[in-house]
C-alpha atoms as a PDB file:
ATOM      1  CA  UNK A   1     -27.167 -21.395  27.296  1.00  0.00           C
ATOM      2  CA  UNK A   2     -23.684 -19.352  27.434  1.00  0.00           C
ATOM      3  CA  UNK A   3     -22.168 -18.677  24.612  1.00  0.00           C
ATOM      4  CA  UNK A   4     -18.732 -17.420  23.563  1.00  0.00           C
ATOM      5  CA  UNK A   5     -18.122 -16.719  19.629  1.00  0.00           C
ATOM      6  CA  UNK A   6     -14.553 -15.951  18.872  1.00  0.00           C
ATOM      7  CA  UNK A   7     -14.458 -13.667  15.369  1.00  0.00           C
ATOM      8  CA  UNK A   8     -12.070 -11.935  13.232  1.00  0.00           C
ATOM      9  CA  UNK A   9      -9.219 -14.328  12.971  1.00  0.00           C
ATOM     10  CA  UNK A  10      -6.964 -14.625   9.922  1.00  0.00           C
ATOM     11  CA  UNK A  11      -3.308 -14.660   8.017  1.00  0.00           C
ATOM     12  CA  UNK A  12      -1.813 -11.538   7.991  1.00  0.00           C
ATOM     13  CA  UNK A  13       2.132 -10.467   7.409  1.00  0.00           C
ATOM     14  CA  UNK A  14       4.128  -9.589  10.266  1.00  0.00           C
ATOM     15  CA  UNK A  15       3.593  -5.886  11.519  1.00  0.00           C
ATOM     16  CA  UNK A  16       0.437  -6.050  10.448  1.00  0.00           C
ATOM     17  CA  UNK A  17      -3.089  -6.139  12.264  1.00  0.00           C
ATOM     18  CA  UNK A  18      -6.160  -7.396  13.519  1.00  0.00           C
ATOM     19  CA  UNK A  19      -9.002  -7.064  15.478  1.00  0.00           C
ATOM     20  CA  UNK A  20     -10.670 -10.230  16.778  1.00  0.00           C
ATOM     21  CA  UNK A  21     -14.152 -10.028  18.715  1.00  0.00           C
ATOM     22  CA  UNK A  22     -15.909 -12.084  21.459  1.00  0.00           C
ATOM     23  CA  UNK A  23     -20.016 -12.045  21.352  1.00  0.00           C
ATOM     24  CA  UNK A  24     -21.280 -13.218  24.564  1.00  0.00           C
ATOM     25  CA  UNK A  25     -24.630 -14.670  25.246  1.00  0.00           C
ATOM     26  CA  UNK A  26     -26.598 -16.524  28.074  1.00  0.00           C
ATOM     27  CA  UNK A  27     -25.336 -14.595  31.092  1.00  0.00           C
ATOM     28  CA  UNK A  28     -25.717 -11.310  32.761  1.00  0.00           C
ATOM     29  CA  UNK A  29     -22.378  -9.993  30.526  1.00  0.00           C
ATOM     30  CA  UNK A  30     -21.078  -7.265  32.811  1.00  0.00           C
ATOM     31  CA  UNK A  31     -20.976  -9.118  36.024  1.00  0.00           C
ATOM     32  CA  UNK A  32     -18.119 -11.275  34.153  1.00  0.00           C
ATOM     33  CA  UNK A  33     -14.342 -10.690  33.778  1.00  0.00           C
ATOM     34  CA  UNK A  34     -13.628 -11.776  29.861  1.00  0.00           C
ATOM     35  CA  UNK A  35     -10.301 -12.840  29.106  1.00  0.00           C
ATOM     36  CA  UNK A  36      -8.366 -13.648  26.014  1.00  0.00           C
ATOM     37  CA  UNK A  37      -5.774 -16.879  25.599  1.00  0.00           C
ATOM     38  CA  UNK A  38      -3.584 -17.723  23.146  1.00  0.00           C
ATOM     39  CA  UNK A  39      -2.389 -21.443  22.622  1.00  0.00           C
ATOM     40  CA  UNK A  40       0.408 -22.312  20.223  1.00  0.00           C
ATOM     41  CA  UNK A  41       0.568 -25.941  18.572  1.00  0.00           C
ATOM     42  CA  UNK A  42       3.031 -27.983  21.525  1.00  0.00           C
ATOM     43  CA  UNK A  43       2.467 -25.131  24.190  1.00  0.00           C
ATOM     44  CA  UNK A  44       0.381 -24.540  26.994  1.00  0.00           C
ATOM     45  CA  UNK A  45      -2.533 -22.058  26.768  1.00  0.00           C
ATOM     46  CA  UNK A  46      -1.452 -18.628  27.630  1.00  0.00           C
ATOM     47  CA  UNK A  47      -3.460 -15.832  29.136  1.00  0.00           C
ATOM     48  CA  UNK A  48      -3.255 -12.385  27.032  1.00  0.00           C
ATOM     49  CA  UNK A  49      -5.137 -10.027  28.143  1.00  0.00           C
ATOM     50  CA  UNK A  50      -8.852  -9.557  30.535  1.00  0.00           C
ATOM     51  CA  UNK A  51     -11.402  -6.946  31.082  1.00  0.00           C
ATOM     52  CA  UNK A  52     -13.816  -6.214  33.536  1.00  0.00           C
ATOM     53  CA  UNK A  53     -17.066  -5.523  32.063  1.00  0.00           C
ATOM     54  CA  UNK A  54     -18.382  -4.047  35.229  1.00  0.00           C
ATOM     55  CA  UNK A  55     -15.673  -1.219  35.175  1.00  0.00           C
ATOM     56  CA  UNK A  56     -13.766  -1.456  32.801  1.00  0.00           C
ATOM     57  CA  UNK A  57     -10.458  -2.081  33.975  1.00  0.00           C
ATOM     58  CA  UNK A  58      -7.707  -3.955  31.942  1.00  0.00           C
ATOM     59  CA  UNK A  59      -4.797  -6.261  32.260  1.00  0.00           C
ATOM     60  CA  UNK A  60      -1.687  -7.372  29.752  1.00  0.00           C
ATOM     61  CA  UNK A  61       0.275 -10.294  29.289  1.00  0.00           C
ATOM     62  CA  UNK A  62       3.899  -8.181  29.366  1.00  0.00           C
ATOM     63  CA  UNK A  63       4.475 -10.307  25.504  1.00  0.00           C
ATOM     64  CA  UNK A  64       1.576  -7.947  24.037  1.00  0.00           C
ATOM     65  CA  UNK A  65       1.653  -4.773  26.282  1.00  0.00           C
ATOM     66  CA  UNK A  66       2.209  -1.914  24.131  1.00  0.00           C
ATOM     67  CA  UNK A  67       0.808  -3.866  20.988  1.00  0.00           C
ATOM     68  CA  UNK A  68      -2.160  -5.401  22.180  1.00  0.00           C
ATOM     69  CA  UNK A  69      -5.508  -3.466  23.526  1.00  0.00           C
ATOM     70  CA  UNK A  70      -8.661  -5.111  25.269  1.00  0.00           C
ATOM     71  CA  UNK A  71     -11.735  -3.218  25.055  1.00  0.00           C
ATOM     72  CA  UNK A  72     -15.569  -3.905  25.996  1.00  0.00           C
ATOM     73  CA  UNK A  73     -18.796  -2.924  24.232  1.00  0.00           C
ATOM     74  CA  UNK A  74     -21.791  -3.229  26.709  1.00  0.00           C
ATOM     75  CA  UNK A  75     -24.374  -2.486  24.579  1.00  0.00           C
ATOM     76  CA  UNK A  76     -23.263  -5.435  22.635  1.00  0.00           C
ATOM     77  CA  UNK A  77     -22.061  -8.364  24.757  1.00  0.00           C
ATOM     78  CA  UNK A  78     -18.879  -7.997  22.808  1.00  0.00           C
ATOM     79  CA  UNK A  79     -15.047  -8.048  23.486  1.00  0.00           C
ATOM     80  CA  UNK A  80     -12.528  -6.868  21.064  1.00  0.00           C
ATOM     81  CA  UNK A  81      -8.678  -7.299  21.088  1.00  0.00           C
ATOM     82  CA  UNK A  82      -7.324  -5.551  18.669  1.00  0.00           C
ATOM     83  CA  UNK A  83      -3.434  -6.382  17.770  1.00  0.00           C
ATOM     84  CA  UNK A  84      -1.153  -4.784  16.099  1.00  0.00           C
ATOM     85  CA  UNK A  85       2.567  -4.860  15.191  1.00  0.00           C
ATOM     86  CA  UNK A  86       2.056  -8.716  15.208  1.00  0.00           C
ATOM     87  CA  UNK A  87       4.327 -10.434  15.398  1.00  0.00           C
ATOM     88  CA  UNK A  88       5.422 -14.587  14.290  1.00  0.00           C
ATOM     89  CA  UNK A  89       5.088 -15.639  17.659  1.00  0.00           C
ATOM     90  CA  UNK A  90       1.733 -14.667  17.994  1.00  0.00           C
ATOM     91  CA  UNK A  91       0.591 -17.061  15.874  1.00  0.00           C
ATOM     92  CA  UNK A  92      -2.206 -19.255  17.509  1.00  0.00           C
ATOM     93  CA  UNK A  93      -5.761 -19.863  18.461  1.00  0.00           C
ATOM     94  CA  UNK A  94      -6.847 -17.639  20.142  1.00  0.00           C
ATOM     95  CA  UNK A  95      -9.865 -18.201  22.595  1.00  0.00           C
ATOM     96  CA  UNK A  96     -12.064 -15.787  25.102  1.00  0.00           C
ATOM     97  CA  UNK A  97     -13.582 -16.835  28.356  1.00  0.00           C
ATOM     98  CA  UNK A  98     -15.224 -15.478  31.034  1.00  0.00           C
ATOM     99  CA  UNK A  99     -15.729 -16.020  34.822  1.00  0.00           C
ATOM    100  CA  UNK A 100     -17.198 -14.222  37.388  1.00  0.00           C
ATOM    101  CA  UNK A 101     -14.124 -14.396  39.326  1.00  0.00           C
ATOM    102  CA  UNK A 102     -11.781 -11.391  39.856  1.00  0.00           C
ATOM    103  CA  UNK A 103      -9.577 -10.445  36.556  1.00  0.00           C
ATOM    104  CA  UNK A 104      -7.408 -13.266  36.216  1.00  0.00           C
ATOM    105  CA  UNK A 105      -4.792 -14.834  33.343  1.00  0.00           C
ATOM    106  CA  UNK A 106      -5.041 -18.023  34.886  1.00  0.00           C
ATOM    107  CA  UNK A 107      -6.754 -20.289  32.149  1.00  0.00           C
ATOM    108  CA  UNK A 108      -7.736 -22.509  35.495  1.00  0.00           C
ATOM    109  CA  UNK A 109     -10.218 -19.572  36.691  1.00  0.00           C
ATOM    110  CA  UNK A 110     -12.607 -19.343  34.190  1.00  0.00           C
ATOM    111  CA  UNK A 111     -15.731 -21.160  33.693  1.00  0.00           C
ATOM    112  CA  UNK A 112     -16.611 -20.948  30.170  1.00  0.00           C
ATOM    113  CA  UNK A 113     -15.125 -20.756  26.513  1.00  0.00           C
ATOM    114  CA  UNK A 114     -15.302 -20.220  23.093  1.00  0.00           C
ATOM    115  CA  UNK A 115     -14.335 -22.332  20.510  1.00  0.00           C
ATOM    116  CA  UNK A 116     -11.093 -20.717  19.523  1.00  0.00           C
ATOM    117  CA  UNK A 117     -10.130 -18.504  16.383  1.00  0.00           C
ATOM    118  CA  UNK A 118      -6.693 -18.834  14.492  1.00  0.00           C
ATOM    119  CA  UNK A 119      -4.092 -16.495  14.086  1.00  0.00           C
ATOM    120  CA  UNK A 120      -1.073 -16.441  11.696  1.00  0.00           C
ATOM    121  CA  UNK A 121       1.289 -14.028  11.621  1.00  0.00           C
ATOM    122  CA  UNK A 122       3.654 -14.236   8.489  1.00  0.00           C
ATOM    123  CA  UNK A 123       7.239 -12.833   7.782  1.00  0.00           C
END
Protein backbone atom coordinates (compact mmCIF):
# COMPACT_ATOMS: atom_id res chain seq x y z
CA UNK A 1 0.00 0.00 0.00
CA UNK A 2 1.59 3.63 -0.78
CA UNK A 3 1.87 5.76 1.69
CA UNK A 4 2.61 9.48 2.05
CA UNK A 5 2.96 10.96 5.79
CA UNK A 6 3.22 14.68 5.82
CA UNK A 7 5.23 15.79 9.31
CA UNK A 8 6.50 18.78 10.97
CA UNK A 9 3.75 21.26 10.54
CA UNK A 10 2.96 24.02 13.04
CA UNK A 11 2.34 27.95 14.13
CA UNK A 12 5.23 29.83 13.97
CA UNK A 13 5.75 33.92 13.76
CA UNK A 14 6.56 35.41 10.59
CA UNK A 15 10.38 35.15 9.62
CA UNK A 16 10.55 32.28 11.32
CA UNK A 17 11.03 28.48 10.28
CA UNK A 18 10.26 25.08 9.64
CA UNK A 19 11.08 21.97 8.33
CA UNK A 20 8.25 19.66 7.29
CA UNK A 21 9.02 15.92 6.13
CA UNK A 22 7.39 13.38 3.73
CA UNK A 23 7.94 9.42 4.69
CA UNK A 24 7.16 7.39 1.77
CA UNK A 25 6.19 3.80 1.74
CA UNK A 26 4.80 1.07 -0.68
CA UNK A 27 6.75 1.95 -3.82
CA UNK A 28 10.17 1.70 -5.24
CA UNK A 29 10.89 5.57 -3.70
CA UNK A 30 13.58 6.75 -6.09
CA UNK A 31 11.95 5.94 -9.33
CA UNK A 32 9.33 8.79 -8.18
CA UNK A 33 9.40 12.61 -8.58
CA UNK A 34 7.97 13.94 -4.94
CA UNK A 35 6.45 17.17 -4.94
CA UNK A 36 5.19 19.56 -2.36
CA UNK A 37 1.64 21.71 -2.62
CA UNK A 38 0.36 24.21 -0.71
CA UNK A 39 -3.51 24.96 -0.60
CA UNK A 40 -4.88 28.04 1.13
CA UNK A 41 -8.61 28.02 2.56
CA UNK A 42 -10.74 29.54 -0.92
CA UNK A 43 -7.67 28.85 -3.29
CA UNK A 44 -6.63 26.34 -5.57
CA UNK A 45 -3.82 23.90 -4.65
CA UNK A 46 -0.50 25.25 -5.58
CA UNK A 47 2.62 23.39 -6.52
CA UNK A 48 5.86 24.49 -4.37
CA UNK A 49 8.51 22.76 -4.97
CA UNK A 50 9.61 18.74 -6.51
CA UNK A 51 12.55 16.52 -6.41
CA UNK A 52 13.75 13.79 -8.28
CA UNK A 53 14.75 11.03 -6.13
CA UNK A 54 16.59 9.32 -8.89
CA UNK A 55 19.04 12.35 -9.29
CA UNK A 56 18.40 14.64 -7.38
CA UNK A 57 17.44 17.53 -9.24
CA UNK A 58 15.10 20.34 -7.90
CA UNK A 59 12.47 22.78 -8.91
CA UNK A 60 10.81 26.15 -7.15
CA UNK A 61 7.64 27.74 -7.23
CA UNK A 62 9.27 31.53 -7.97
CA UNK A 63 6.84 32.58 -4.40
CA UNK A 64 9.44 30.39 -2.27
CA UNK A 65 12.72 30.45 -4.35
CA UNK A 66 15.34 31.81 -2.25
CA UNK A 67 13.37 30.82 1.03
CA UNK A 68 12.31 27.49 0.42
CA UNK A 69 14.74 24.24 -0.11
CA UNK A 70 13.63 20.60 -1.23
CA UNK A 71 15.88 17.93 -0.30
CA UNK A 72 15.75 13.92 -0.45
CA UNK A 73 17.01 11.28 1.99
CA UNK A 74 17.26 7.84 0.18
CA UNK A 75 18.17 5.87 2.83
CA UNK A 76 14.98 6.93 4.38
CA UNK A 77 12.08 7.26 1.94
CA UNK A 78 11.90 10.79 3.19
CA UNK A 79 11.41 14.36 1.73
CA UNK A 80 12.10 17.46 3.62
CA UNK A 81 11.18 21.13 2.78
CA UNK A 82 12.58 23.17 4.93
CA UNK A 83 11.20 27.00 4.96
CA UNK A 84 12.38 29.77 6.18
CA UNK A 85 11.77 33.55 6.29
CA UNK A 86 8.02 32.52 6.23
CA UNK A 87 6.05 34.45 5.50
CA UNK A 88 1.72 35.16 6.19
CA UNK A 89 0.95 34.01 2.92
CA UNK A 90 2.36 30.83 3.33
CA UNK A 91 0.00 29.82 5.55
CA UNK A 92 -1.71 26.47 4.45
CA UNK A 93 -1.80 22.75 4.23
CA UNK A 94 0.66 21.66 2.91
CA UNK A 95 0.65 18.17 1.11
CA UNK A 96 3.49 15.86 -0.78
CA UNK A 97 2.86 13.59 -3.69
CA UNK A 98 4.59 11.65 -5.91
CA UNK A 99 4.38 10.32 -9.52
CA UNK A 100 6.52 8.63 -11.65
CA UNK A 101 6.08 11.19 -14.20
CA UNK A 102 8.80 13.77 -15.08
CA UNK A 103 9.23 16.71 -12.28
CA UNK A 104 6.14 18.49 -12.51
CA UNK A 105 4.06 21.39 -10.31
CA UNK A 106 1.04 20.40 -11.90
CA UNK A 107 -1.17 18.97 -8.95
CA UNK A 108 -3.01 17.04 -12.11
CA UNK A 109 0.29 14.80 -12.64
CA UNK A 110 0.65 13.02 -9.69
CA UNK A 111 -0.79 9.83 -8.63
CA UNK A 112 -0.70 9.72 -4.99
CA UNK A 113 -0.95 11.92 -1.72
CA UNK A 114 -0.63 12.51 1.68
CA UNK A 115 -3.01 13.68 3.92
CA UNK A 116 -1.89 17.25 4.27
CA UNK A 117 -0.04 19.12 7.23
CA UNK A 118 -0.93 22.78 8.35
CA UNK A 119 1.03 25.71 8.29
CA UNK A 120 0.54 29.13 10.00
CA UNK A 121 2.62 31.77 9.68
CA UNK A 122 1.90 34.66 12.24
CA UNK A 123 2.79 38.48 12.24
Amino acid sequence: EVQLVESGGGLVQAGGSLRLSCAASGFTFDEYVIGWFRQAPGKEREGVSCISSEDGSTYYADSVKGRFTISSDNAKNTVYLQMDSLKDEDTAVYYCAATRSSMSMSRWAYDYWGQGTQVTVSS
